[in-house]
PDB file of N, CA and C in Angstrom:
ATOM      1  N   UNK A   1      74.600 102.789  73.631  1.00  0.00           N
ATOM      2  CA  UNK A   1      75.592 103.700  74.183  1.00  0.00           C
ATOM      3  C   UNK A   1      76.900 103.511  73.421  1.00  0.00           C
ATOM      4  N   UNK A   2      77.405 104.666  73.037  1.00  0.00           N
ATOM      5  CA  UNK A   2      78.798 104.615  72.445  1.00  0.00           C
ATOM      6  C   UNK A   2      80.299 104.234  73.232  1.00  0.00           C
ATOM      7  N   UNK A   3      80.885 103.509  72.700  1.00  0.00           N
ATOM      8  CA  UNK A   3      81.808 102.709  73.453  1.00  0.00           C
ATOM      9  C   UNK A   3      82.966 103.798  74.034  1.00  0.00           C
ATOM     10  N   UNK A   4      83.614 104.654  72.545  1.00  0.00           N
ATOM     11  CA  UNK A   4      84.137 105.649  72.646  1.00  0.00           C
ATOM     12  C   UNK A   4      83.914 106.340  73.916  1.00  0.00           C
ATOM     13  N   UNK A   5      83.077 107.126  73.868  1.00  0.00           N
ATOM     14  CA  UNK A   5      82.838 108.308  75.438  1.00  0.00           C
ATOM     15  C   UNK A   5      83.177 107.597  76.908  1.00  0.00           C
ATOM     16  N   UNK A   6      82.405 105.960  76.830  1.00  0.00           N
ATOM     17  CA  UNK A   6      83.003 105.313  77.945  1.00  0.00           C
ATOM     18  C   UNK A   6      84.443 104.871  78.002  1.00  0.00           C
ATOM     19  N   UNK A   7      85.035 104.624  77.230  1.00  0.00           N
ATOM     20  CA  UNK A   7      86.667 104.508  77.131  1.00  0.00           C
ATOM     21  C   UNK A   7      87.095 105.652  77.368  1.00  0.00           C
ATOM     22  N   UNK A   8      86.862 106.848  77.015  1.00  0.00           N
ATOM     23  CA  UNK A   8      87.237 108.168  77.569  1.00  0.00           C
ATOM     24  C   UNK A   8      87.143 108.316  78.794  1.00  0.00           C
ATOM     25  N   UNK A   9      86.067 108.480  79.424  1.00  0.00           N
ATOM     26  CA  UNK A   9      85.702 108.776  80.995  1.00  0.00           C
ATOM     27  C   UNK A   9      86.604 107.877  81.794  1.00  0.00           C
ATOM     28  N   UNK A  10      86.943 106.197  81.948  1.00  0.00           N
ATOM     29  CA  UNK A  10      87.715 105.382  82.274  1.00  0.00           C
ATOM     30  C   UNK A  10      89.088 105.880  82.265  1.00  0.00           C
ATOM     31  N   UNK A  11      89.127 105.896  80.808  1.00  0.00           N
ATOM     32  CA  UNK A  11      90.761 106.090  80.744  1.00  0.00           C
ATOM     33  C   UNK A  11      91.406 107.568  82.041  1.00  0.00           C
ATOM     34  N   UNK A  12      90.194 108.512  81.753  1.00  0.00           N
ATOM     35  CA  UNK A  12      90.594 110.017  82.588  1.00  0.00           C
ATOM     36  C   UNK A  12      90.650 109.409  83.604  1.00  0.00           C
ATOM     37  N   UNK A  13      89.557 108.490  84.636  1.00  0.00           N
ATOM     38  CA  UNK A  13      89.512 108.351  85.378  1.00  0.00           C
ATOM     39  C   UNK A  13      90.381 107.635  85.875  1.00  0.00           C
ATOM     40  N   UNK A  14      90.867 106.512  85.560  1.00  0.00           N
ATOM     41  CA  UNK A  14      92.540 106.209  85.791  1.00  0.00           C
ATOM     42  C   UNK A  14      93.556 106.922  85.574  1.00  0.00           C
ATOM     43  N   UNK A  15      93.881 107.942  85.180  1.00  0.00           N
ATOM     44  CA  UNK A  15      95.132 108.820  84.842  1.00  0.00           C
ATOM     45  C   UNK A  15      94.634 110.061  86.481  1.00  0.00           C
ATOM     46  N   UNK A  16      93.287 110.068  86.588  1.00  0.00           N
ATOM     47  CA  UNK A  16      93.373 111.047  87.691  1.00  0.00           C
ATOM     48  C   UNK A  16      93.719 110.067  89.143  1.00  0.00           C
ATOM     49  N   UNK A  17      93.410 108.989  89.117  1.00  0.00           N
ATOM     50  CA  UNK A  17      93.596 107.879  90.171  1.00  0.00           C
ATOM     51  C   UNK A  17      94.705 107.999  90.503  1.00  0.00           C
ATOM     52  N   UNK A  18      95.758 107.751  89.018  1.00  0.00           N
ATOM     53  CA  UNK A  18      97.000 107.929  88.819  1.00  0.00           C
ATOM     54  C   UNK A  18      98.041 108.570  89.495  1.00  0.00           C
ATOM     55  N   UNK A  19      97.504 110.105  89.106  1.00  0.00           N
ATOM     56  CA  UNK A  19      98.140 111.255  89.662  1.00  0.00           C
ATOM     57  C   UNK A  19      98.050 111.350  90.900  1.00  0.00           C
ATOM     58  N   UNK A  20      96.802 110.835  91.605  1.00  0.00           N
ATOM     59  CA  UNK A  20      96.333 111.540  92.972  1.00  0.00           C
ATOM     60  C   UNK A  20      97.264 110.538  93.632  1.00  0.00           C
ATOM     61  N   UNK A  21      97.474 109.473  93.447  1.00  0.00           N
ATOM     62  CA  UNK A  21      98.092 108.380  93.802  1.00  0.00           C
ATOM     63  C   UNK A  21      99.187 109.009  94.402  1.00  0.00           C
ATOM     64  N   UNK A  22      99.880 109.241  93.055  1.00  0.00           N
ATOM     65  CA  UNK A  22     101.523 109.452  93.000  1.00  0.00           C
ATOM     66  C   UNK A  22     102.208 110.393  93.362  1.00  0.00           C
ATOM     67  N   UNK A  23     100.561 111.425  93.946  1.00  0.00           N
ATOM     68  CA  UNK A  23     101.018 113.043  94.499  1.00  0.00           C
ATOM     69  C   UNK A  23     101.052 112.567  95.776  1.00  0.00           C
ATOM     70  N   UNK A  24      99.813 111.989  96.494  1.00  0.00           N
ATOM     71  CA  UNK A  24     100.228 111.233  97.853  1.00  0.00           C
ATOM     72  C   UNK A  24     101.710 110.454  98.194  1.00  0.00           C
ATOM     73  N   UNK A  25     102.226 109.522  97.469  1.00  0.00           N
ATOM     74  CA  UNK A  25     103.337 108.764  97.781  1.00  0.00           C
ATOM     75  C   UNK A  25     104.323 109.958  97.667  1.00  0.00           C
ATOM     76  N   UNK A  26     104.432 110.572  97.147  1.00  0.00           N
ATOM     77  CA  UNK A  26     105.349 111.772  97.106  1.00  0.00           C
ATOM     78  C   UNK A  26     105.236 112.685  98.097  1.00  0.00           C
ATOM     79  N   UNK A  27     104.373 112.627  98.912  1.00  0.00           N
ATOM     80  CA  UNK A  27     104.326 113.698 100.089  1.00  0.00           C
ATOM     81  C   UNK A  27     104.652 113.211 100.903  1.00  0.00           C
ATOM     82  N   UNK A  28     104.496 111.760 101.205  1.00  0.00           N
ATOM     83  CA  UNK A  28     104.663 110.666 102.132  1.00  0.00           C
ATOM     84  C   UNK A  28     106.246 110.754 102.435  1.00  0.00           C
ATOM     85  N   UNK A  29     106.933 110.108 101.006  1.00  0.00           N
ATOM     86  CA  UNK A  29     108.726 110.064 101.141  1.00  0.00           C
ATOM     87  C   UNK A  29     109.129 111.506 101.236  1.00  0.00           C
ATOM     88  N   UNK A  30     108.757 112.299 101.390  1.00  0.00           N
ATOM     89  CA  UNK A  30     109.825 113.510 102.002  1.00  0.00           C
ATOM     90  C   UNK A  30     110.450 113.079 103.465  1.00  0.00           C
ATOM     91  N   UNK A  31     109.765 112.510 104.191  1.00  0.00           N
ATOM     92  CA  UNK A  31     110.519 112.618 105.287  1.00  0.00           C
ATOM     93  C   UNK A  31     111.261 111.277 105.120  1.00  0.00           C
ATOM     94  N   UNK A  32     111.440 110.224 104.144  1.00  0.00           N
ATOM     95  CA  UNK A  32     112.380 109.206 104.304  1.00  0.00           C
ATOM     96  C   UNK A  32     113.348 109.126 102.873  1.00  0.00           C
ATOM     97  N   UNK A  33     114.281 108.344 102.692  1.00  0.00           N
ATOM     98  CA  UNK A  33     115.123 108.387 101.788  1.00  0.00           C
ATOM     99  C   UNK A  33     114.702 106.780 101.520  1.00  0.00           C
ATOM    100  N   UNK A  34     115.538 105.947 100.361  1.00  0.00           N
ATOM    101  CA  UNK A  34     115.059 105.391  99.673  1.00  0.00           C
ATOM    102  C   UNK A  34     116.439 104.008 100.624  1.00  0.00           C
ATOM    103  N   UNK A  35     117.572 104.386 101.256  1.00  0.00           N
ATOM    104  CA  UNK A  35     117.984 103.681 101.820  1.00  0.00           C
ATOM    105  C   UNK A  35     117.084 103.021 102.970  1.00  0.00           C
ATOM    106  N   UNK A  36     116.479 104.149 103.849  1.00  0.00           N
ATOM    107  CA  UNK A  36     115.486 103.857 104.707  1.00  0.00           C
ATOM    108  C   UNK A  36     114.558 102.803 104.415  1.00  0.00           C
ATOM    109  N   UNK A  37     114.301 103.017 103.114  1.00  0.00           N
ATOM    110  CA  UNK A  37     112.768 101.805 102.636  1.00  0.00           C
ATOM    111  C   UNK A  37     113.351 100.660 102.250  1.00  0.00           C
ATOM    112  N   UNK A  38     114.462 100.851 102.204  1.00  0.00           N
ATOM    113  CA  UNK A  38     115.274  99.367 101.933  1.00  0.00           C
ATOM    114  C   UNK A  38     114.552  98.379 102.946  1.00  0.00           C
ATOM    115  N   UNK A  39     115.699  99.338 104.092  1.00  0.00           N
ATOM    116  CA  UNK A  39     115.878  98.370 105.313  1.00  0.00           C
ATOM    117  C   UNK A  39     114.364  97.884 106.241  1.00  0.00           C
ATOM    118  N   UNK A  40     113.455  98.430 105.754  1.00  0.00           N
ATOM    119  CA  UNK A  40     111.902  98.056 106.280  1.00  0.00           C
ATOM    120  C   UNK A  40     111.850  96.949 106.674  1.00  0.00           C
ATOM    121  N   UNK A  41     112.118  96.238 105.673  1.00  0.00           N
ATOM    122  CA  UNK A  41     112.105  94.285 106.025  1.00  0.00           C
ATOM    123  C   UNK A  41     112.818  93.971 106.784  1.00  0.00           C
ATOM    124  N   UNK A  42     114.331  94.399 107.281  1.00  0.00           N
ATOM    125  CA  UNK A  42     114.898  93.876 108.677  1.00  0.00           C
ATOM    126  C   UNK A  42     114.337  94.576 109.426  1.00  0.00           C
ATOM    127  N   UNK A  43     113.542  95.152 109.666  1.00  0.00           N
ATOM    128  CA  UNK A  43     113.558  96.135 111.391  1.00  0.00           C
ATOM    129  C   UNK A  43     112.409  94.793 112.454  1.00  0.00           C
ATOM    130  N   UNK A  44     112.673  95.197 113.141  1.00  0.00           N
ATOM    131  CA  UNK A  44     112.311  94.388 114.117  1.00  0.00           C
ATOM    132  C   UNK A  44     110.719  94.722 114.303  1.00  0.00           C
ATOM    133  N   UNK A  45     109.263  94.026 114.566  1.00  0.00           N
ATOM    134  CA  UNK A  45     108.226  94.115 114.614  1.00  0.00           C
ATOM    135  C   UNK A  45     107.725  94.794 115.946  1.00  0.00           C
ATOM    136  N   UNK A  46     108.209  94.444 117.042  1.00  0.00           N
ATOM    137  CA  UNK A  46     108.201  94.533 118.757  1.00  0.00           C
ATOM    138  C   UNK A  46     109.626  95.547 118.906  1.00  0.00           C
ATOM    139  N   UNK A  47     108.736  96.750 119.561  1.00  0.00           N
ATOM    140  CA  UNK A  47     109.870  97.799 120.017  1.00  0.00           C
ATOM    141  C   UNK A  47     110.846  97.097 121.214  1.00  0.00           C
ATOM    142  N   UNK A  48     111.774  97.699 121.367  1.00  0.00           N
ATOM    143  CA  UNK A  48     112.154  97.590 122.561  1.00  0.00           C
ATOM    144  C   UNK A  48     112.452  98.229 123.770  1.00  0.00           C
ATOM    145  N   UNK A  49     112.366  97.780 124.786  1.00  0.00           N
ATOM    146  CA  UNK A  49     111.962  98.780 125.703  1.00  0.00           C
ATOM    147  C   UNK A  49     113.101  99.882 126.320  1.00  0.00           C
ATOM    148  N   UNK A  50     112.532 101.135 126.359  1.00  0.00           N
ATOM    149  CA  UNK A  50     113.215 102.297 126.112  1.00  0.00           C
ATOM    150  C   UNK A  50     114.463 102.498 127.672  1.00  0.00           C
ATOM    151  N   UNK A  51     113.656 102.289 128.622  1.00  0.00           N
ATOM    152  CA  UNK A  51     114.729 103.034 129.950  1.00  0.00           C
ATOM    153  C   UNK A  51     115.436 101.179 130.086  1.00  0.00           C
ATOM    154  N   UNK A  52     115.736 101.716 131.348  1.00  0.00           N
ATOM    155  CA  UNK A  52     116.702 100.156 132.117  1.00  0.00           C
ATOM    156  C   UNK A  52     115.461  98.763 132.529  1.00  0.00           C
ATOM    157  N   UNK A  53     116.439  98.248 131.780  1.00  0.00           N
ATOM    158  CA  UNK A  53     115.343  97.058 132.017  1.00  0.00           C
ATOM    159  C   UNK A  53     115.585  96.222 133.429  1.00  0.00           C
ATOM    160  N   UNK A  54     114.573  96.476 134.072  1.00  0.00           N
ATOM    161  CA  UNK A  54     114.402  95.424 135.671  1.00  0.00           C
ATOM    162  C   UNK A  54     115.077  94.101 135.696  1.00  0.00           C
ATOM    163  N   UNK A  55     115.870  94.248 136.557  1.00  0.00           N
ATOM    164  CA  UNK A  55     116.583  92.490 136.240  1.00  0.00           C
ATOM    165  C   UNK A  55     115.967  91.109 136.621  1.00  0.00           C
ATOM    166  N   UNK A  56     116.279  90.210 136.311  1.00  0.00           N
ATOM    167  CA  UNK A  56     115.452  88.988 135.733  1.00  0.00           C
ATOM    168  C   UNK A  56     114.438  88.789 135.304  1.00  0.00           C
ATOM    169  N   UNK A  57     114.359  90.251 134.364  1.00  0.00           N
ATOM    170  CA  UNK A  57     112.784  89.978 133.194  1.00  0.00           C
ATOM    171  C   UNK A  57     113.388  89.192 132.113  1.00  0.00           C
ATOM    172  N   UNK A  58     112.740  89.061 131.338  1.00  0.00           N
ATOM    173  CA  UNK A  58     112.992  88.122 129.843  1.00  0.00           C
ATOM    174  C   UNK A  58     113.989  89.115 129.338  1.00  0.00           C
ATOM    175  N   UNK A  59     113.710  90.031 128.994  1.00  0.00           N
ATOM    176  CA  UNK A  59     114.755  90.654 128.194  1.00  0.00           C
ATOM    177  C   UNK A  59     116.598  90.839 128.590  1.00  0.00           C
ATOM    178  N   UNK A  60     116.741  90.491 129.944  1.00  0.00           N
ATOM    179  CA  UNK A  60     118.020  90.474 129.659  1.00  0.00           C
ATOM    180  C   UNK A  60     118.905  89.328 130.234  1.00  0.00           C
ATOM    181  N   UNK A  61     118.193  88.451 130.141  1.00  0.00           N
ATOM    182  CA  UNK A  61     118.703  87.079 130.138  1.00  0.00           C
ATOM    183  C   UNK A  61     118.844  86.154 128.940  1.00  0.00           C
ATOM    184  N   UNK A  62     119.965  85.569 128.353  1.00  0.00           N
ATOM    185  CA  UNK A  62     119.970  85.198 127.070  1.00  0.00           C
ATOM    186  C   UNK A  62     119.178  83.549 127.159  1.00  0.00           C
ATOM    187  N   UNK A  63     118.763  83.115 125.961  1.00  0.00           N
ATOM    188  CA  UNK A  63     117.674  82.591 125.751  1.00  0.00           C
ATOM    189  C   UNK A  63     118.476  81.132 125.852  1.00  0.00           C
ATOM    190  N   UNK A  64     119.369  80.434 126.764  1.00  0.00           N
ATOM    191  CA  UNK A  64     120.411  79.726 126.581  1.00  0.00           C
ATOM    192  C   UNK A  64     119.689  78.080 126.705  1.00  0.00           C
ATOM    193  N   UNK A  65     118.994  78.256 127.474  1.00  0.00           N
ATOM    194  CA  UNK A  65     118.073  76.687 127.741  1.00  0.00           C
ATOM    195  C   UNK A  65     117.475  76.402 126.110  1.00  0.00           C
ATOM    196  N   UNK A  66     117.552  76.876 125.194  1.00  0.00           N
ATOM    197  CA  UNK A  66     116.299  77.100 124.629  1.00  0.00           C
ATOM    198  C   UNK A  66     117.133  75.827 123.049  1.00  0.00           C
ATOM    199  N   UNK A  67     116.421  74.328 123.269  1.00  0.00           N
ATOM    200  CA  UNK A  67     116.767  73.587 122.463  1.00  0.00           C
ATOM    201  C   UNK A  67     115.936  73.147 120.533  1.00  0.00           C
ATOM    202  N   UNK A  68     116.706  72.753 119.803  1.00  0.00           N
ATOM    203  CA  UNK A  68     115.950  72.554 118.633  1.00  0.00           C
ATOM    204  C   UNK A  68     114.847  71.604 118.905  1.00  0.00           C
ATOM    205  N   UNK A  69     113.817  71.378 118.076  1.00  0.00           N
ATOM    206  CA  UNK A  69     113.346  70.351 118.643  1.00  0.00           C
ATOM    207  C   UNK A  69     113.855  68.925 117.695  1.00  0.00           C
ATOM    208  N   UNK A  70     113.309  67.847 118.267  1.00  0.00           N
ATOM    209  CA  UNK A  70     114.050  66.749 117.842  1.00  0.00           C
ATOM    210  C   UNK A  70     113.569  66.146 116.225  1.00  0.00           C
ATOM    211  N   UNK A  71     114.381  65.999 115.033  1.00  0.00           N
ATOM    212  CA  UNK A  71     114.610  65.996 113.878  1.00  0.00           C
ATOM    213  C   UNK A  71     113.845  64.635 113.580  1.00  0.00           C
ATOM    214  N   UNK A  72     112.892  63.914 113.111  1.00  0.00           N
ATOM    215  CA  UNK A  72     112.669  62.491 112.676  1.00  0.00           C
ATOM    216  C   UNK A  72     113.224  62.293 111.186  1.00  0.00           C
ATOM    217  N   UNK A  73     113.734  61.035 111.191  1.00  0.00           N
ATOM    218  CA  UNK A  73     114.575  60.738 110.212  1.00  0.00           C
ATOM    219  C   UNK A  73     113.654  59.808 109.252  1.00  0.00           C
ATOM    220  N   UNK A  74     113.352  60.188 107.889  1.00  0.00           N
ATOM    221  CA  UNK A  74     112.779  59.470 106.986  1.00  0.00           C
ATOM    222  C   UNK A  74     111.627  57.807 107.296  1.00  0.00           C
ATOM    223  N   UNK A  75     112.588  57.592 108.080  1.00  0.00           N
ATOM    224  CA  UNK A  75     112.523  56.131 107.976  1.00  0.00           C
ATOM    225  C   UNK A  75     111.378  55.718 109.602  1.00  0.00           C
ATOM    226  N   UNK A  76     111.753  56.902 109.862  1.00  0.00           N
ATOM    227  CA  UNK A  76     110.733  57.010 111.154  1.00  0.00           C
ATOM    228  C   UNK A  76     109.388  57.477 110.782  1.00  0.00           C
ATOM    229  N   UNK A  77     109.176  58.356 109.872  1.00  0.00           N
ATOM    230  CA  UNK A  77     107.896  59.002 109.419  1.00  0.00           C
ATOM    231  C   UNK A  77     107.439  57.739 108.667  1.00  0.00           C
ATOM    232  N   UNK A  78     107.766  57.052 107.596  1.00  0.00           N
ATOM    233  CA  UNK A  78     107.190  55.900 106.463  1.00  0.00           C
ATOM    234  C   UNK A  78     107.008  54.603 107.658  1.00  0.00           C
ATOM    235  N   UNK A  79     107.541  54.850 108.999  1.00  0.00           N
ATOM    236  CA  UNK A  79     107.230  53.203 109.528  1.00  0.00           C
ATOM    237  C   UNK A  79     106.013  53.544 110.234  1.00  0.00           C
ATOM    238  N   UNK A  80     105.273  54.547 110.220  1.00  0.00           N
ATOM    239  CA  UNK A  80     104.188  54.663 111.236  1.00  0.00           C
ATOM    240  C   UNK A  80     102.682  54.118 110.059  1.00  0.00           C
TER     241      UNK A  80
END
């Protein structure tokens, strides 16, 4: 089999991959701007909840009890 014709068919076939690709992502960002895709990485994972939140659920009590936990110092980890 000739190497040529298969390097052809490949190559098309990545340039059509290509295109189809890049026609999708382009239909996609119409409805967002490129500031928008910035900020992706800060947005928060867990919505939050939309009407009034019931009082003394978790959400609107601040998280104030809530301590680091305790640090071991070098000399504590190498004596065990």
């Amino acid at each position: 089999m000739s190497v040529i014709p298969l390097t052809v068919f490949f190559s098309l076939l990545l340039a059509g991959l290509f295109i189809a690709l890049f026609v999708h992502e382009q239909r996609r960002r119409r409805f967002t701007s490129a500031e928008h895709d910035s900020l992706l990485p800060l947005a928060e994972e867990t919505a939050h909840p939309v009407g009034p939140v019931a009082p003394g659920s978790r959400h609107d009590t601040p998280a104030t009890n809530i301590s680091p936990a305790p640090r071991q110092s070098l000399s504590d980890k190498t004596s065990r």
